[in-house]
Protein backbone atom coordinates (compact mmCIF):
# COMPACT_ATOMS: atom_id res chain seq x y z
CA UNK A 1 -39.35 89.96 113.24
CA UNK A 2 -36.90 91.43 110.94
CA UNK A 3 -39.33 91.37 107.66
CA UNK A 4 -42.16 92.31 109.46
CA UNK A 5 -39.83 95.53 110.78
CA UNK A 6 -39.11 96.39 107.00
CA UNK A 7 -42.44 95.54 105.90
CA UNK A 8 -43.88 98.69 108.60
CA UNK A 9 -40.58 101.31 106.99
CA UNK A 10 -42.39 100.69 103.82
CA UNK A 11 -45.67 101.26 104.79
CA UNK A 12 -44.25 104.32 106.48
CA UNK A 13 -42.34 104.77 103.03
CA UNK A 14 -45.83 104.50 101.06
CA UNK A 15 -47.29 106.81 103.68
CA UNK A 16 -44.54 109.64 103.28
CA UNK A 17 -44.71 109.43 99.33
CA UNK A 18 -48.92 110.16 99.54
CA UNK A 19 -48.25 113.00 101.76
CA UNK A 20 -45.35 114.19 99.35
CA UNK A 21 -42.67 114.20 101.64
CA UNK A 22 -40.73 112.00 99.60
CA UNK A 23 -39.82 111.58 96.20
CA UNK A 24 -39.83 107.75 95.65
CA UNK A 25 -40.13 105.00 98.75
CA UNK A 26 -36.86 104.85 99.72
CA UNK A 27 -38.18 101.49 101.77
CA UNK A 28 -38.07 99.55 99.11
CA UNK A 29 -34.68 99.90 99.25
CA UNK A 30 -34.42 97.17 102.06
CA UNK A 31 -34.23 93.74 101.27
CA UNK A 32 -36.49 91.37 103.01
CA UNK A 33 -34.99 88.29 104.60
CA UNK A 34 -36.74 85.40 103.26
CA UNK A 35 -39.31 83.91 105.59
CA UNK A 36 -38.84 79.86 105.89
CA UNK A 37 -41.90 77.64 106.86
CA UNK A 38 -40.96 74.68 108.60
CA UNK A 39 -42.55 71.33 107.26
CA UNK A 40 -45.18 69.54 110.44
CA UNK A 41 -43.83 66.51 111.91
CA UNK A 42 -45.71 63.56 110.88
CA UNK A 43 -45.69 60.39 112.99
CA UNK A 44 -45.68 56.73 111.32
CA UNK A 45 -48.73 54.59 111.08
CA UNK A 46 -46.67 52.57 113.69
CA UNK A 47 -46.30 55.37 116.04
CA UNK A 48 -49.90 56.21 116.20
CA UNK A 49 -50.26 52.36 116.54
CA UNK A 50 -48.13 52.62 119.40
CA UNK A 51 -49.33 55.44 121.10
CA UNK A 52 -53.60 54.64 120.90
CA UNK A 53 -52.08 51.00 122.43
CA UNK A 54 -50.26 52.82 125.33
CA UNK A 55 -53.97 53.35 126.67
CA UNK A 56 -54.81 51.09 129.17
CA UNK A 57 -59.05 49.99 127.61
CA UNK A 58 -59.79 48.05 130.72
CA UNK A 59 -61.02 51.80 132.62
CA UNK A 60 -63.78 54.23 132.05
CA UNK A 61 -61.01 56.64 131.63
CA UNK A 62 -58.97 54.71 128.92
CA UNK A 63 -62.10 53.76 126.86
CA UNK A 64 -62.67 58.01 126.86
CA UNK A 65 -59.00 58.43 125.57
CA UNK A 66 -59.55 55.99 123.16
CA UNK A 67 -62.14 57.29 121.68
CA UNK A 68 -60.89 60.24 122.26
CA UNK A 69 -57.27 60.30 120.67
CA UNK A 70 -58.71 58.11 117.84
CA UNK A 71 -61.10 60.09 116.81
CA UNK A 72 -58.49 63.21 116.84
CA UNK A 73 -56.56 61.10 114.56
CA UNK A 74 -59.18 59.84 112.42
CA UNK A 75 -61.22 63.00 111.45
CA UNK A 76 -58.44 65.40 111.83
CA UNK A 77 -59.49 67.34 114.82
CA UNK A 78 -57.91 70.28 116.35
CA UNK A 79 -58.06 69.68 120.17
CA UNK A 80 -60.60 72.73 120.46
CA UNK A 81 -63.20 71.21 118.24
CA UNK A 82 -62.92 67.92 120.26
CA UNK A 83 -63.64 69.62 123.31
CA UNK A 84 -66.61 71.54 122.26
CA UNK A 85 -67.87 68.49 119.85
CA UNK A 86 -71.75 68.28 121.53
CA UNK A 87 -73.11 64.86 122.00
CA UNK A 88 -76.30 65.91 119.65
CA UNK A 89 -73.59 66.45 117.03
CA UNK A 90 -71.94 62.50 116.89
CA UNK A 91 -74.09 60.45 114.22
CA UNK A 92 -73.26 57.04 114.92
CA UNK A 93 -75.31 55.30 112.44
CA UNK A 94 -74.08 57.46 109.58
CA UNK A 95 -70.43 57.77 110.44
CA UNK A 96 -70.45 61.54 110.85
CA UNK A 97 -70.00 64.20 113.45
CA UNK A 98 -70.78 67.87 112.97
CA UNK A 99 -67.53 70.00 113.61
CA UNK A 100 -67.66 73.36 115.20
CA UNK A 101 -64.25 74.48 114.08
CA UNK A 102 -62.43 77.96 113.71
CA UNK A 103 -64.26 81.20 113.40
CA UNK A 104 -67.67 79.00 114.21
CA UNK A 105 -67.42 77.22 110.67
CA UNK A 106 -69.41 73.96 111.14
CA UNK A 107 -68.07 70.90 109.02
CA UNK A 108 -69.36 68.00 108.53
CA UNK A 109 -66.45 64.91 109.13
CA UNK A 110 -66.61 61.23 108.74
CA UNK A 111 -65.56 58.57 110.67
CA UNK A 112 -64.26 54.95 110.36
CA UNK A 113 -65.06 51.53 111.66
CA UNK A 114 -62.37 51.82 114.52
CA UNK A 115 -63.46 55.22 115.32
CA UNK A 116 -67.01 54.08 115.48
CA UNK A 117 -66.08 50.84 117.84
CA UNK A 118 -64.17 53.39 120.14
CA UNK A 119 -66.87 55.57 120.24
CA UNK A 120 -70.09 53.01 120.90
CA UNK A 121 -67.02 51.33 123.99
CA UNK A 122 -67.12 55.11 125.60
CA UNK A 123 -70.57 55.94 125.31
CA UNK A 124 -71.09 52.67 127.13
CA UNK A 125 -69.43 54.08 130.13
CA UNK A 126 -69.37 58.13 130.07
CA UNK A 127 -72.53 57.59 132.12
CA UNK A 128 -70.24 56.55 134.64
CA UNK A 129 -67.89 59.78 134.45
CA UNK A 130 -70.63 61.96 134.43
CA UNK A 131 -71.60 61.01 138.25
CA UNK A 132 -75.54 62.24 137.30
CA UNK A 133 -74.54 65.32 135.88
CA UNK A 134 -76.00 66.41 131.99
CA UNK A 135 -73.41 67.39 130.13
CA UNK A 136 -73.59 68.32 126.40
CA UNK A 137 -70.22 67.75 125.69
CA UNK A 138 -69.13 64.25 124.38
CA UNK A 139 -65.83 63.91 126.13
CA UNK A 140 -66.30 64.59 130.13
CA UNK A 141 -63.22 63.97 132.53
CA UNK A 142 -62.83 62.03 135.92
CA UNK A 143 -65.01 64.84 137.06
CA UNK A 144 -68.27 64.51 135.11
CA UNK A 145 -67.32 68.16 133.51
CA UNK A 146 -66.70 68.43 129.83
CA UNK A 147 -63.16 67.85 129.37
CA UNK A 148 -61.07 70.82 128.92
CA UNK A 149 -57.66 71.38 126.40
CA UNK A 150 -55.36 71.85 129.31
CA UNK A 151 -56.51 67.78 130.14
CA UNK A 152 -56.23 66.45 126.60
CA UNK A 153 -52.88 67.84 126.63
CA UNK A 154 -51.56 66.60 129.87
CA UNK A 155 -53.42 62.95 128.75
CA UNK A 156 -51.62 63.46 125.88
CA UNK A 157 -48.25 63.96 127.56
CA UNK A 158 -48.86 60.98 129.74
CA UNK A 159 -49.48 58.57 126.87
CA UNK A 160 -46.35 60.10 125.43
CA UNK A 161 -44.24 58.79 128.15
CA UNK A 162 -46.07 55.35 128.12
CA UNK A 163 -45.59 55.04 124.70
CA UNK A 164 -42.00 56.56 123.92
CA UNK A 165 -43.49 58.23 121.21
CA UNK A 166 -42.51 62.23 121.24
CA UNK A 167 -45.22 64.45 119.42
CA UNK A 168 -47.76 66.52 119.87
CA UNK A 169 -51.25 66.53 119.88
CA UNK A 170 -51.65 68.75 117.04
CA UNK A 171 -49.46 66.19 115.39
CA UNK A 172 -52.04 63.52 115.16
CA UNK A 173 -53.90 66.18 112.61
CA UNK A 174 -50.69 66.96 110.70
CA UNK A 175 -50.63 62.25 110.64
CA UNK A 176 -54.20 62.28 109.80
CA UNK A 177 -53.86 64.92 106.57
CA UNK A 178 -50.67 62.94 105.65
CA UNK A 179 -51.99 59.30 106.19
CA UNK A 180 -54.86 60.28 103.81
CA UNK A 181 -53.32 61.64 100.98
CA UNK A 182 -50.54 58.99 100.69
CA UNK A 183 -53.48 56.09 101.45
């Protein structure tokens, strides 16, 4: 809050030198604290282990988080694009799916052998969640209606619990980017 305070006095300062009521920025003056980034937790190959066993495969509803969680993990996803990922867009027989992600930027992502198993075990019952609805989305919940972030996040904090693992969903991306540059 502070540097973004001194970095508005010298804009101000820049503004007042144009219109020539000062001399010299007098702004610049101020020294900037310095801004720290902290580095993303990463959870352990073990820990994602731990939390994608958690989920109880037996139910419609645990093959979904599954594939789900798995395929968070495995292409990187932010929970938004997994939400929104259509159907239409999953390529099974090529491995890929076709990512709406931010600012509408499509990418094209591909997927693994476990992702694909965990995919082909949901599709095999999401016509049960749906209840007859026709829903684009790939990921519906106990409702038939596409699944929304608010219930990937309280899935997610569920399976946290089961598991004992603390993290976040957003940490599986931060795993995935990790995982694949040390592999």
């Amino acid at each position: 809050t502070i540097a973004k305070y001194i970095s508005s006095l010298r804009a101000l300062g820049d503004y007042l030198v144009r219109k020539n009521y000062w001399q010299e920025n007098y702004a610049l003056m101020l020294d900037r604290p310095k801004v720290s980034r902290e580095i993303p937790k990463v959870l352990s190959v073990s820990d994602i282990d731990k939390l994608l066993s958690s989920i109880d495969d037996t139910t419609d509803i645990g093959k979904r988080d599954l594939a789900l969680f798995e395929l968070i993990y495995s292409c990187g996803l932010r929970i938004s694009e997994v939400c929104n990922l259509l159907l239409s867009n999953v390529h099974l027989e090529e491995g890929l799916i076709l990512v709406q992600g931010k600012g509408n930027k499509e990418r094209i992502v591909p997927f693994g052998e476990k992702a694909f198993n965990k995919i082909n075990a949901y599709l095999e019952v999401r016509g049960n969640l749906l209840k007859g609805k026709t829903i684009p989305q790939l990921f519906v919940n106990y409702k038939g209606e596409p699944i929304s972030r608010k219930g990937v996040w309280k899935r997610f904090q569920q399976l946290e619990q089961l598991s004992g693992v603390n993290a976040k969903v957003h940490t599986l991306r931060h795993s995935f980017a990790t995982h694949l540059l040390s592999g």
